[in-house]
C-alpha atoms as a PDB file:
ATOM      1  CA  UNK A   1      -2.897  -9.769 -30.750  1.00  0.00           C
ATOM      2  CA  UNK A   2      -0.177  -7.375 -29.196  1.00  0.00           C
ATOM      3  CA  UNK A   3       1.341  -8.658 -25.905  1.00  0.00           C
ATOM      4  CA  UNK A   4       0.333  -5.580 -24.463  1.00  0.00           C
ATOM      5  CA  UNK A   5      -3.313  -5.924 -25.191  1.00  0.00           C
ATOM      6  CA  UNK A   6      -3.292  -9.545 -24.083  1.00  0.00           C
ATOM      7  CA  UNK A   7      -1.686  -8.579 -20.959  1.00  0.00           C
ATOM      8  CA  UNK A   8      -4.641  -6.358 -20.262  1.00  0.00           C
ATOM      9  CA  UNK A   9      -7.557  -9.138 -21.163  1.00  0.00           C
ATOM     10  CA  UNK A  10      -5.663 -11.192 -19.428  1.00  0.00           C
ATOM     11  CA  UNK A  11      -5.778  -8.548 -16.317  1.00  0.00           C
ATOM     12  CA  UNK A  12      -9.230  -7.554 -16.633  1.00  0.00           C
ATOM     13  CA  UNK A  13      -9.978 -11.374 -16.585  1.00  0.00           C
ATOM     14  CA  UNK A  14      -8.313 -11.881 -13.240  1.00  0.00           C
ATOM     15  CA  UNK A  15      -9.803  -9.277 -11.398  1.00  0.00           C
ATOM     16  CA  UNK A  16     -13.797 -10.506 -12.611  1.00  0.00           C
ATOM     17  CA  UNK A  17     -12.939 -14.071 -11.618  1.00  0.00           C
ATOM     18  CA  UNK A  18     -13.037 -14.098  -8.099  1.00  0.00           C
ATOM     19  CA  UNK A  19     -15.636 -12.763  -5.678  1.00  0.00           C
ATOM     20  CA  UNK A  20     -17.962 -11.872  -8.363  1.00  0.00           C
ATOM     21  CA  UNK A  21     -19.907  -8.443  -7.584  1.00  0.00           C
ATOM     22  CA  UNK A  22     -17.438  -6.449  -6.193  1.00  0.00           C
ATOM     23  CA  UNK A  23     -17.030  -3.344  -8.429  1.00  0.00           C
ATOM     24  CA  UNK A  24     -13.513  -2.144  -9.874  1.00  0.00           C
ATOM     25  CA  UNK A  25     -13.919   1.706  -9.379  1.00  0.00           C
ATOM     26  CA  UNK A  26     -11.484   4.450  -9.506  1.00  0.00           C
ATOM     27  CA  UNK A  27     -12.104   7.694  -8.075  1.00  0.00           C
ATOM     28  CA  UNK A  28     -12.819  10.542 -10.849  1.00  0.00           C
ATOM     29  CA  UNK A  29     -11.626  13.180  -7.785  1.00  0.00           C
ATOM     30  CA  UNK A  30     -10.528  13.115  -4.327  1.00  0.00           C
ATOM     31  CA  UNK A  31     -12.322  15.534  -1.517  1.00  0.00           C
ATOM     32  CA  UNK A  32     -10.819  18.649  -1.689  1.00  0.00           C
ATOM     33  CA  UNK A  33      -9.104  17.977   1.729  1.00  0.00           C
ATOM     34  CA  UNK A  34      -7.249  15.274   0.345  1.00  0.00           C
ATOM     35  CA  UNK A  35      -6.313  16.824  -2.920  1.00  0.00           C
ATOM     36  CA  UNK A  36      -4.586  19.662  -0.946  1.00  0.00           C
ATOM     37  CA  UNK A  37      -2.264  17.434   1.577  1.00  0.00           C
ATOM     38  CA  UNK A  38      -1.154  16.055  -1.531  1.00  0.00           C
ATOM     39  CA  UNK A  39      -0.707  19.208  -3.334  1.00  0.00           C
ATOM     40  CA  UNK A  40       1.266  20.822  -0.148  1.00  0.00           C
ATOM     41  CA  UNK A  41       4.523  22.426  -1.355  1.00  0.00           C
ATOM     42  CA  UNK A  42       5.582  21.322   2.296  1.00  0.00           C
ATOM     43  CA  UNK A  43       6.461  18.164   0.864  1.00  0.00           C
ATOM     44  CA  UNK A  44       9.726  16.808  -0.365  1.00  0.00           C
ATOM     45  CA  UNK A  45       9.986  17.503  -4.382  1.00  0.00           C
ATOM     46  CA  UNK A  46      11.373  13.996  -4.687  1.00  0.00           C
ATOM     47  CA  UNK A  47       8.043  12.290  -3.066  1.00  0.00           C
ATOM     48  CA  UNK A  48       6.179  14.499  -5.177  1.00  0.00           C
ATOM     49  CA  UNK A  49       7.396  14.217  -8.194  1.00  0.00           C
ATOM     50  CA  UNK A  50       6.482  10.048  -7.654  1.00  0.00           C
ATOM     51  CA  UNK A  51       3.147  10.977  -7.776  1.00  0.00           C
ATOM     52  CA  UNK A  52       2.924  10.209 -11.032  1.00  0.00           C
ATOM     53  CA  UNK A  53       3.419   6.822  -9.996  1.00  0.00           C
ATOM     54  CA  UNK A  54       1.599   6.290  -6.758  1.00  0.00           C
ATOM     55  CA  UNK A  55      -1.452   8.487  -7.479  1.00  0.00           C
ATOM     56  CA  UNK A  56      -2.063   9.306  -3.913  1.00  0.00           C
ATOM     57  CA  UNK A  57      -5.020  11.225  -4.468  1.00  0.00           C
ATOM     58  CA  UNK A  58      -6.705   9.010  -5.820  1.00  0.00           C
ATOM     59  CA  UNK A  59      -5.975   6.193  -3.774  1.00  0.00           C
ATOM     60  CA  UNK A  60      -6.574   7.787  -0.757  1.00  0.00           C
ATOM     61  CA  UNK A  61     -10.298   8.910  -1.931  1.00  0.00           C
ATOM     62  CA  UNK A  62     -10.479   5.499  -3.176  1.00  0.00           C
ATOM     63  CA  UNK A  63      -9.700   3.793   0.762  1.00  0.00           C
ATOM     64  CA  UNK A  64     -12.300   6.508   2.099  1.00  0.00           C
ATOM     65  CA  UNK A  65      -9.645   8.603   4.038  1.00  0.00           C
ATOM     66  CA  UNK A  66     -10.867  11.256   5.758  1.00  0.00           C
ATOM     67  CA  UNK A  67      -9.726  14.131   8.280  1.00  0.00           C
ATOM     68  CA  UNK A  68     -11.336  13.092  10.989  1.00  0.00           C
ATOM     69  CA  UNK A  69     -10.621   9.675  10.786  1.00  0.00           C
ATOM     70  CA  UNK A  70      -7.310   7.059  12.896  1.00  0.00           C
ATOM     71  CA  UNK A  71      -5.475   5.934  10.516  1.00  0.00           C
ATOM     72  CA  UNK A  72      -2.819   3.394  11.072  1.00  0.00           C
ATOM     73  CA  UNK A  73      -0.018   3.137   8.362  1.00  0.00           C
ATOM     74  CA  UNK A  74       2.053   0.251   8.283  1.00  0.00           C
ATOM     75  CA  UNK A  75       5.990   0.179   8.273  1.00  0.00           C
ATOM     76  CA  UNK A  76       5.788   4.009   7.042  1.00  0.00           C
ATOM     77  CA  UNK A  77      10.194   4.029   6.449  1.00  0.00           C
ATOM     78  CA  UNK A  78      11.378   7.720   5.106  1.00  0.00           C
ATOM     79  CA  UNK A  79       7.222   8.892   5.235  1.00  0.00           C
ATOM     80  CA  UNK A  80       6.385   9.340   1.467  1.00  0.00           C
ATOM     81  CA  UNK A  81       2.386   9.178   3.081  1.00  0.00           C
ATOM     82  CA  UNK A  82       3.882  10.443   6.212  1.00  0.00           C
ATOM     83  CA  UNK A  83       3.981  13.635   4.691  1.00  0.00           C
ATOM     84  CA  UNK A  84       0.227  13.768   3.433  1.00  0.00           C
ATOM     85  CA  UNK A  85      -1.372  11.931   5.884  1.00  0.00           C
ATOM     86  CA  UNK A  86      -0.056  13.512   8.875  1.00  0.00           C
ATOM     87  CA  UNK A  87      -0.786  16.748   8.089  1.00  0.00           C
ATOM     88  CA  UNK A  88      -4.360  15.880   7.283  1.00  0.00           C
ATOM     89  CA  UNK A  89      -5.334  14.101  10.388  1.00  0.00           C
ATOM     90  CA  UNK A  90      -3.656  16.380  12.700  1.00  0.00           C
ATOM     91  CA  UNK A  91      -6.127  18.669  13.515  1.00  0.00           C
ATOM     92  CA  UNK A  92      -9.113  16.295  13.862  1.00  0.00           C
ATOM     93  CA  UNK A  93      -8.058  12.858  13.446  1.00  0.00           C
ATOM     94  CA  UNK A  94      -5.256  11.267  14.439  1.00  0.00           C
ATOM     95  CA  UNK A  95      -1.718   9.697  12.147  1.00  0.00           C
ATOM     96  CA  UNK A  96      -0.792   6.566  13.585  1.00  0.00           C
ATOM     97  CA  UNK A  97       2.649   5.360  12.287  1.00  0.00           C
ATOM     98  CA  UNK A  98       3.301   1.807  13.119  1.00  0.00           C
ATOM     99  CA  UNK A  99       7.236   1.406  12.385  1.00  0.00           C
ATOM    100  CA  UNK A 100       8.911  -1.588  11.718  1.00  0.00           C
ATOM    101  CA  UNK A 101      11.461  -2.948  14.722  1.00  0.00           C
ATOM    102  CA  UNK A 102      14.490  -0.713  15.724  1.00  0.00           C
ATOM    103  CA  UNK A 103      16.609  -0.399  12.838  1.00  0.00           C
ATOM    104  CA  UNK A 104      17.209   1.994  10.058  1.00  0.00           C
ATOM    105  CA  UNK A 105      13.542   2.222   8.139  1.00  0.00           C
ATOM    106  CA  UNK A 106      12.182   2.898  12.167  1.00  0.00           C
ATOM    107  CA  UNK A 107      15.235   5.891  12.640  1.00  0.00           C
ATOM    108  CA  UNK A 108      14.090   7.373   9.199  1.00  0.00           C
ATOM    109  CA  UNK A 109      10.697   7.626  10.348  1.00  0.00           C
ATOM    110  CA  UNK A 110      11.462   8.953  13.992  1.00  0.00           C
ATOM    111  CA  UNK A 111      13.974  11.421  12.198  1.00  0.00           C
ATOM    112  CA  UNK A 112      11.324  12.319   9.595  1.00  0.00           C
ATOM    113  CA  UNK A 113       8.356  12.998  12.047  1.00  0.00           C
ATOM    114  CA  UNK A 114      11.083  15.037  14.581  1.00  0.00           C
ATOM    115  CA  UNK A 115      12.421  17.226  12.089  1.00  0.00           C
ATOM    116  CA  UNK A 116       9.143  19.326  12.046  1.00  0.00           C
ATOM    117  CA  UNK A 117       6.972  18.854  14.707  1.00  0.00           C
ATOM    118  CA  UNK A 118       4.437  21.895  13.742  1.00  0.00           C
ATOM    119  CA  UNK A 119       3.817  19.512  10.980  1.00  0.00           C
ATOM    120  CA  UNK A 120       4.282  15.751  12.397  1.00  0.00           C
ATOM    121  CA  UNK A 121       4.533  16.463  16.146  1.00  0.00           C
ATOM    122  CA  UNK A 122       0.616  15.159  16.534  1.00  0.00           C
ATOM    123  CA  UNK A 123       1.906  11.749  15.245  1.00  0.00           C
ATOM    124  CA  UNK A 124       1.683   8.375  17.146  1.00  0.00           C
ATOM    125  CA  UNK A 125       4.437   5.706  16.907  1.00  0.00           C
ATOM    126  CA  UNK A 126       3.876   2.363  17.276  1.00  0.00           C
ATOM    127  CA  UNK A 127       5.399  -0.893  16.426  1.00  0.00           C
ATOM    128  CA  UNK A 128       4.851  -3.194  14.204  1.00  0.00           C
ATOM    129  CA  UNK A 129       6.976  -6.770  14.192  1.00  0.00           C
ATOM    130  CA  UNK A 130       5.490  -9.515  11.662  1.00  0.00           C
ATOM    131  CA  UNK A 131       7.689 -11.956  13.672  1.00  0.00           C
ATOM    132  CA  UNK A 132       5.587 -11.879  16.932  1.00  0.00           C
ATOM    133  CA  UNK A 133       1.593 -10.308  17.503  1.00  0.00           C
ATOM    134  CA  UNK A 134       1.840  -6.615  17.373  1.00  0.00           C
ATOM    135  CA  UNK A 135      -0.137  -3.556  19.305  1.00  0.00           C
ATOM    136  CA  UNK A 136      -0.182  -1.026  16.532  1.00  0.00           C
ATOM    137  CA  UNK A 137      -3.211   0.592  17.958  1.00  0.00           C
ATOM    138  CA  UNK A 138      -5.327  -0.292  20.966  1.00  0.00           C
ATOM    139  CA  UNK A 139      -7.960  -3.150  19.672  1.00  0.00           C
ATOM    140  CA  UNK A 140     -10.854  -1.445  18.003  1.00  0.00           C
ATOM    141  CA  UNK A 141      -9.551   1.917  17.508  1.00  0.00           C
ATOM    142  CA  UNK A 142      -8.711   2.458  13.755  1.00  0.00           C
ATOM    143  CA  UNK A 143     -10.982   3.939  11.510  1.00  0.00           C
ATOM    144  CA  UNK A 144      -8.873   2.527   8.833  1.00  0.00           C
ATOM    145  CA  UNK A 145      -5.257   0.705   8.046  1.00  0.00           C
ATOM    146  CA  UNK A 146      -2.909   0.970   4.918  1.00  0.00           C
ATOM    147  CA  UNK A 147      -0.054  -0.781   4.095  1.00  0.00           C
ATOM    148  CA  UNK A 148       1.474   0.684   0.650  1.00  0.00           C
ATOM    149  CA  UNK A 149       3.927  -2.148  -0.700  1.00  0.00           C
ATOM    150  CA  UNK A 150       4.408  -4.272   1.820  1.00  0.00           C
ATOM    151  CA  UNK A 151       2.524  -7.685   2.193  1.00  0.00           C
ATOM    152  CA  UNK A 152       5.155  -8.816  -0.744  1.00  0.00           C
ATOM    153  CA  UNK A 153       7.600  -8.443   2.257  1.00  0.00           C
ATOM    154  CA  UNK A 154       5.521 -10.117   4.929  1.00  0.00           C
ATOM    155  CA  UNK A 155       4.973 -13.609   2.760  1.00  0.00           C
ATOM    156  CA  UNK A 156       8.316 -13.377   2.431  1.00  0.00           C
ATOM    157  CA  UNK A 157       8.746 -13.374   5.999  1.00  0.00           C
ATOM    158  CA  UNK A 158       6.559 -16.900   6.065  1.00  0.00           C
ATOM    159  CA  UNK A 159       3.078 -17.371   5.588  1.00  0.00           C
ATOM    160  CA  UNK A 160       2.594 -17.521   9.270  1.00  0.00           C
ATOM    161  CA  UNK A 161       4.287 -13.861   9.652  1.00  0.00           C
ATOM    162  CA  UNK A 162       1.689 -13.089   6.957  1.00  0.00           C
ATOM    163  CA  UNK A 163      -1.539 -14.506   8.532  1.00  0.00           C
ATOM    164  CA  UNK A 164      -0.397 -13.090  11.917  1.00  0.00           C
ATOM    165  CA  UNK A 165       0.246  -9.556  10.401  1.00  0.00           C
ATOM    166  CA  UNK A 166      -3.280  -9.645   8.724  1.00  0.00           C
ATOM    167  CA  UNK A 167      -4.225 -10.363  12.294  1.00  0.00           C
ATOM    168  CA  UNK A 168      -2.773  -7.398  13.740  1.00  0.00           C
ATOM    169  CA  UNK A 169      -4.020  -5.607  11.237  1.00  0.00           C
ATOM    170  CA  UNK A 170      -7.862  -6.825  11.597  1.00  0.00           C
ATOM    171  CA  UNK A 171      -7.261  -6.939  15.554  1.00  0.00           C
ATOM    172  CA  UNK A 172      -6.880  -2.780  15.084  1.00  0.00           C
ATOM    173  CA  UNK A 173      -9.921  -1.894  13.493  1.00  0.00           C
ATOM    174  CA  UNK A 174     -13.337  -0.562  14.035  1.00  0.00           C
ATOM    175  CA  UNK A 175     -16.187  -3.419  12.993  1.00  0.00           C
ATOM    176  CA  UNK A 176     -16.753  -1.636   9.527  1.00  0.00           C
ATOM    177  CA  UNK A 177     -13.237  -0.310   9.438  1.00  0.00           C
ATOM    178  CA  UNK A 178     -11.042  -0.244   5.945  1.00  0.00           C
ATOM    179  CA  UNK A 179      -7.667  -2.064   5.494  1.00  0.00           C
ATOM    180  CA  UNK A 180      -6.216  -0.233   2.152  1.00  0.00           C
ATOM    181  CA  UNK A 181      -3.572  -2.624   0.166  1.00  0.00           C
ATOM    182  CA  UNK A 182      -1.735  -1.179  -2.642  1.00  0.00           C
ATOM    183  CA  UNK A 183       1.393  -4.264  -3.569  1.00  0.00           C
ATOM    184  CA  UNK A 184       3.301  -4.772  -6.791  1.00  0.00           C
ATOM    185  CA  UNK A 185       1.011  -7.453  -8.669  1.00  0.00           C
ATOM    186  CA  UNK A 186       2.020 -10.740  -9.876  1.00  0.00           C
ATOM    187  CA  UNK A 187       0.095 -11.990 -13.240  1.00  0.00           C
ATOM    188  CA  UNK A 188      -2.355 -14.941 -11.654  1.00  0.00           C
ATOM    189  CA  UNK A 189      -0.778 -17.671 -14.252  1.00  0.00           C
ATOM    190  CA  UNK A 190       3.193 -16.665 -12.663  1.00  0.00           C
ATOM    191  CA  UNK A 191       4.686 -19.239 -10.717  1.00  0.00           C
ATOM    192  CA  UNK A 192       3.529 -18.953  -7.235  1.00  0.00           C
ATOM    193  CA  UNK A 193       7.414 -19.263  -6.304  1.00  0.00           C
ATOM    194  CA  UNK A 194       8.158 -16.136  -7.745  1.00  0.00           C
ATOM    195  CA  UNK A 195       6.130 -14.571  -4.831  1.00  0.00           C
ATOM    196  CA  UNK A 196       8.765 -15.631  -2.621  1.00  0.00           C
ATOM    197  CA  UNK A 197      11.661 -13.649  -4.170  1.00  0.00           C
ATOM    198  CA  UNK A 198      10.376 -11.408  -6.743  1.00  0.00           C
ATOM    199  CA  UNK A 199       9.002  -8.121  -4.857  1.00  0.00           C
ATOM    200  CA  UNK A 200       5.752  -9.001  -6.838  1.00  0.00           C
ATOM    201  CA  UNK A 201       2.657 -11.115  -5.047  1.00  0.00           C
ATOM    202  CA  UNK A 202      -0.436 -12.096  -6.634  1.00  0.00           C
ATOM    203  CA  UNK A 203      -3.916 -10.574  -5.943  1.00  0.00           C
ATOM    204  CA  UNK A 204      -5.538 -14.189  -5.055  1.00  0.00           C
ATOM    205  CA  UNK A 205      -2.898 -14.369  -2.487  1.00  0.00           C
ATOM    206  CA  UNK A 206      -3.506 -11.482  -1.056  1.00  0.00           C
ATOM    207  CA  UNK A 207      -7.564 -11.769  -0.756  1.00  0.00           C
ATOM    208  CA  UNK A 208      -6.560 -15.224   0.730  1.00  0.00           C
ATOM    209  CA  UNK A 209      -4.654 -13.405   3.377  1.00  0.00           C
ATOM    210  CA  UNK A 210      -7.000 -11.512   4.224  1.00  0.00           C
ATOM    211  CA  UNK A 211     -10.393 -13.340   4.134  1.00  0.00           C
ATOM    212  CA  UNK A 212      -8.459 -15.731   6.520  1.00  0.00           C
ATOM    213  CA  UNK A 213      -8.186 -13.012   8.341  1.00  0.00           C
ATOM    214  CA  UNK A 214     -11.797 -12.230   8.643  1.00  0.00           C
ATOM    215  CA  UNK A 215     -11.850  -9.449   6.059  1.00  0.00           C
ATOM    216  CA  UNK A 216     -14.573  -9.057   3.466  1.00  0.00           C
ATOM    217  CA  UNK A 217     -12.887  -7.505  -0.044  1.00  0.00           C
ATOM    218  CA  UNK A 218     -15.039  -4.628  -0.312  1.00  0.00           C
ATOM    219  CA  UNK A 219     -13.808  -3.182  -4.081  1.00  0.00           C
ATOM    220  CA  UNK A 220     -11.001  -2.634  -5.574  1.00  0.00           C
ATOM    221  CA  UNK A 221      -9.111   0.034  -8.289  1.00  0.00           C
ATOM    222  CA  UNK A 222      -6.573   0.104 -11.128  1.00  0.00           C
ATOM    223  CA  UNK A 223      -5.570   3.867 -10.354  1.00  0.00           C
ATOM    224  CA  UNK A 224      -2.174   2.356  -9.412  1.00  0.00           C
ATOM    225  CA  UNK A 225      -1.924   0.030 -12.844  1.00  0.00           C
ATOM    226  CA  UNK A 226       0.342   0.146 -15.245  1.00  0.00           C
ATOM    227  CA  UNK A 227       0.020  -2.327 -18.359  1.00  0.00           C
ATOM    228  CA  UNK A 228       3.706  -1.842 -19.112  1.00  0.00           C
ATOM    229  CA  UNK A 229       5.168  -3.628 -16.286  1.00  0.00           C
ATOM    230  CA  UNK A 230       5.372  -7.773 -17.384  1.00  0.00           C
ATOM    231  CA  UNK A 231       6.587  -8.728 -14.017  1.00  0.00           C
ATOM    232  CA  UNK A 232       8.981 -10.245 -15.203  1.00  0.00           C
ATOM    233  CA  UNK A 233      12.523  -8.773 -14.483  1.00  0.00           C
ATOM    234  CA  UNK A 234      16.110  -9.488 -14.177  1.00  0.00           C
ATOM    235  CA  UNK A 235      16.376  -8.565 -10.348  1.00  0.00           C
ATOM    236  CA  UNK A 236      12.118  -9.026  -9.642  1.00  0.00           C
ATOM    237  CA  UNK A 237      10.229  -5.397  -8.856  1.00  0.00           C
ATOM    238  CA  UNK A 238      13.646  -3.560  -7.996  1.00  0.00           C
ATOM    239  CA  UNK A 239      14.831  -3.932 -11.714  1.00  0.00           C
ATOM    240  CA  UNK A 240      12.357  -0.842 -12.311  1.00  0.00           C
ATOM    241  CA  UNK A 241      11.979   2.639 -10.987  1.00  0.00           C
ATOM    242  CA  UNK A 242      13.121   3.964  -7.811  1.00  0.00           C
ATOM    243  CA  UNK A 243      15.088   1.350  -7.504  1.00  0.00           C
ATOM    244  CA  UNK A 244      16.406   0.549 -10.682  1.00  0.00           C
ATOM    245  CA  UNK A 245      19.069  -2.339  -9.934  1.00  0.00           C
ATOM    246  CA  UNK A 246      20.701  -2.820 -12.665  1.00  0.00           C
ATOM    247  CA  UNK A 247      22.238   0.432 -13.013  1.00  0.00           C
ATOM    248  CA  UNK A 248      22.797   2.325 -16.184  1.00  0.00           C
ATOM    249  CA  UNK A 249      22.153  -1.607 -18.356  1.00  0.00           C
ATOM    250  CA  UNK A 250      18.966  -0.994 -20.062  1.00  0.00           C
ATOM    251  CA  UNK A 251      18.598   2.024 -17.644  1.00  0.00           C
ATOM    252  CA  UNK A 252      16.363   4.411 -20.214  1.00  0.00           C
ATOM    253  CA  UNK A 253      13.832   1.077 -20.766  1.00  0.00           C
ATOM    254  CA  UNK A 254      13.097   0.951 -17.904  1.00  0.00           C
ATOM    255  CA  UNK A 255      12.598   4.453 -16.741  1.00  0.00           C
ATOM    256  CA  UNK A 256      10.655   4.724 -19.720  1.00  0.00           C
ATOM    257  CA  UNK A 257       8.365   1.251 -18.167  1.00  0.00           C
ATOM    258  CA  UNK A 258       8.260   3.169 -14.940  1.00  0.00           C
ATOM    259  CA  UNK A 259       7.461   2.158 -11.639  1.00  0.00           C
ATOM    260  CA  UNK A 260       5.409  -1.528 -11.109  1.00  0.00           C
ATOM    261  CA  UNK A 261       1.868  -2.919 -12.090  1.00  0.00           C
ATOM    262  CA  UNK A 262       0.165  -2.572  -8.998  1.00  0.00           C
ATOM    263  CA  UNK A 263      -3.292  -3.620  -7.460  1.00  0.00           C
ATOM    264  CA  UNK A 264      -4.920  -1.511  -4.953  1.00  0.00           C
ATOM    265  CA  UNK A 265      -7.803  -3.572  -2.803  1.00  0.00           C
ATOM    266  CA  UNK A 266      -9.815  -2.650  -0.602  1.00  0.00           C
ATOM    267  CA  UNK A 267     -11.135  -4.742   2.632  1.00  0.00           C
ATOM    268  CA  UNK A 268     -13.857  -4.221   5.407  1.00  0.00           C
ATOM    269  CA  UNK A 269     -14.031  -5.633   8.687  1.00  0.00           C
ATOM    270  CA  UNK A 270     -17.386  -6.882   9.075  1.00  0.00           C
ATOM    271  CA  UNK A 271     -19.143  -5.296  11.550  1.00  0.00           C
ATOM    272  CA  UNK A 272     -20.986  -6.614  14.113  1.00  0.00           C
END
């Protein structure tokens, strides 16, 4: 058996075992709203041409975004969803970008949403600080949160920066609201250590986030997989595309890899 093929049982094996019942689905098509902030020649060619790899579309249609909707994104840096979801929720719902603390990722958001405010100006700015509890929208508010690549970061912060950000996060919602994860994933048999320096974190750990938290997982989607990626590189997630850390050693195999293996999970605040 090919180590590619038993990477993928072994995949599909992980995401049946726990929480039995909830359905691995992947959108066929986004609403057409959706498909046309993504396909908006307002945005920068180098976010688009990472579609590829992030599959917005598709993962926004798969979280249940929707015009009308507040949507919280977490720690939003230069905007690559900046610049589709603000635009969508302007007229009827309402962008809420909840920056990290002052410091360079929070300037390149402020200077991304001033530099055109007929297309960003409706945005809200919060803050959000895994070190300490964090407003980053009044309690009860959000139709839905997303945090694209990030929880890797929080645990890395400390598992009680992690519980307390999954906090903040379920603190924000609507009972029935969605938080949207999309994180680079970290094969279930990997040393749990790896978590700590690696980039990559492993689906169990996040569901254990944020059950803890009081989430349900509601369903979950491969549109952001990619069999190719082992997880297991020379500098962790960064070895491979954007980043690509190691420079111009081994540079074409791993442009050729392309960017991580990631999972893309879906939670519900129960309602009440």
């Amino acid at each position: 058996m090919s180590f590619t093929l038993s990477r993928r049982l072994a995949l599909a094996a992980a995401l049946l075992a726990p929480l039995a019942g909830v359905q691995a689905v992947t959108p066929l098509s986004p609403p057409a709203t959706v498909a046309q902030a993504v396909a908006s020649p307002a945005r920068a060619p180098a976010n688009r041409a990472r579609d590829m790899y992030r599959h917005p579309a598709g993962t926004l249609a798969f979280f249940g975004v929707t015009p009308t909707q507040t949507v919280v994104e977490i720690w939003p840096g230069a905007g690559w969803y900046t610049e589709i979801l603000a635009p969508l929720l302007a007229a009827k719902g309402r962008y809420i970008a909840a920056t990290q603390p002052p410091g360079k990722y929070r300037d390149a958001t402020l200077k991304l949403l001033a530099g055109n405010p007929a297309r960003f100006g409706k945005a809200v700015v919060t803050t959000f600080d895994p070190a300490r509890p964090s407003a980053i929208a009044p309690a009860g508010t959000a139709d839905t949160v997303l945090t694209f690549r990030n929880v890797h970061n929080l645990l890395m912060s400390g598992d009680e920066a992690a519980a307390r950000s999954f906090a903040d996060f379920y603190r924000a919602l609507k009972p029935g609201g969605v938080l949207g994860v999309v994180d680079h994933r970290l094969p279930e048999t990997a040393d749990a250590a790896r978590e700590k320096n690696s980039g990559y974190i492993k689906r169990s750990t996040v569901i254990r986030l944020a059950t803890a938290a009081g989430f349900r997982l509601a369903g979950e989607s491969e549109v952001n997989a990619n069999p190719k990626d082992t997880a297991d590189w020379p500098k962790g997630v960064w070895t491979l595309p954007p980043s690509l850390s190691q420079g111009e050693a081994d540079r074409a195999r791993y442009v050729a890899i392309g960017e991580s293996d990631r999972m893309t999970l879906k939670f519900v605040k129960p309602a009440r």
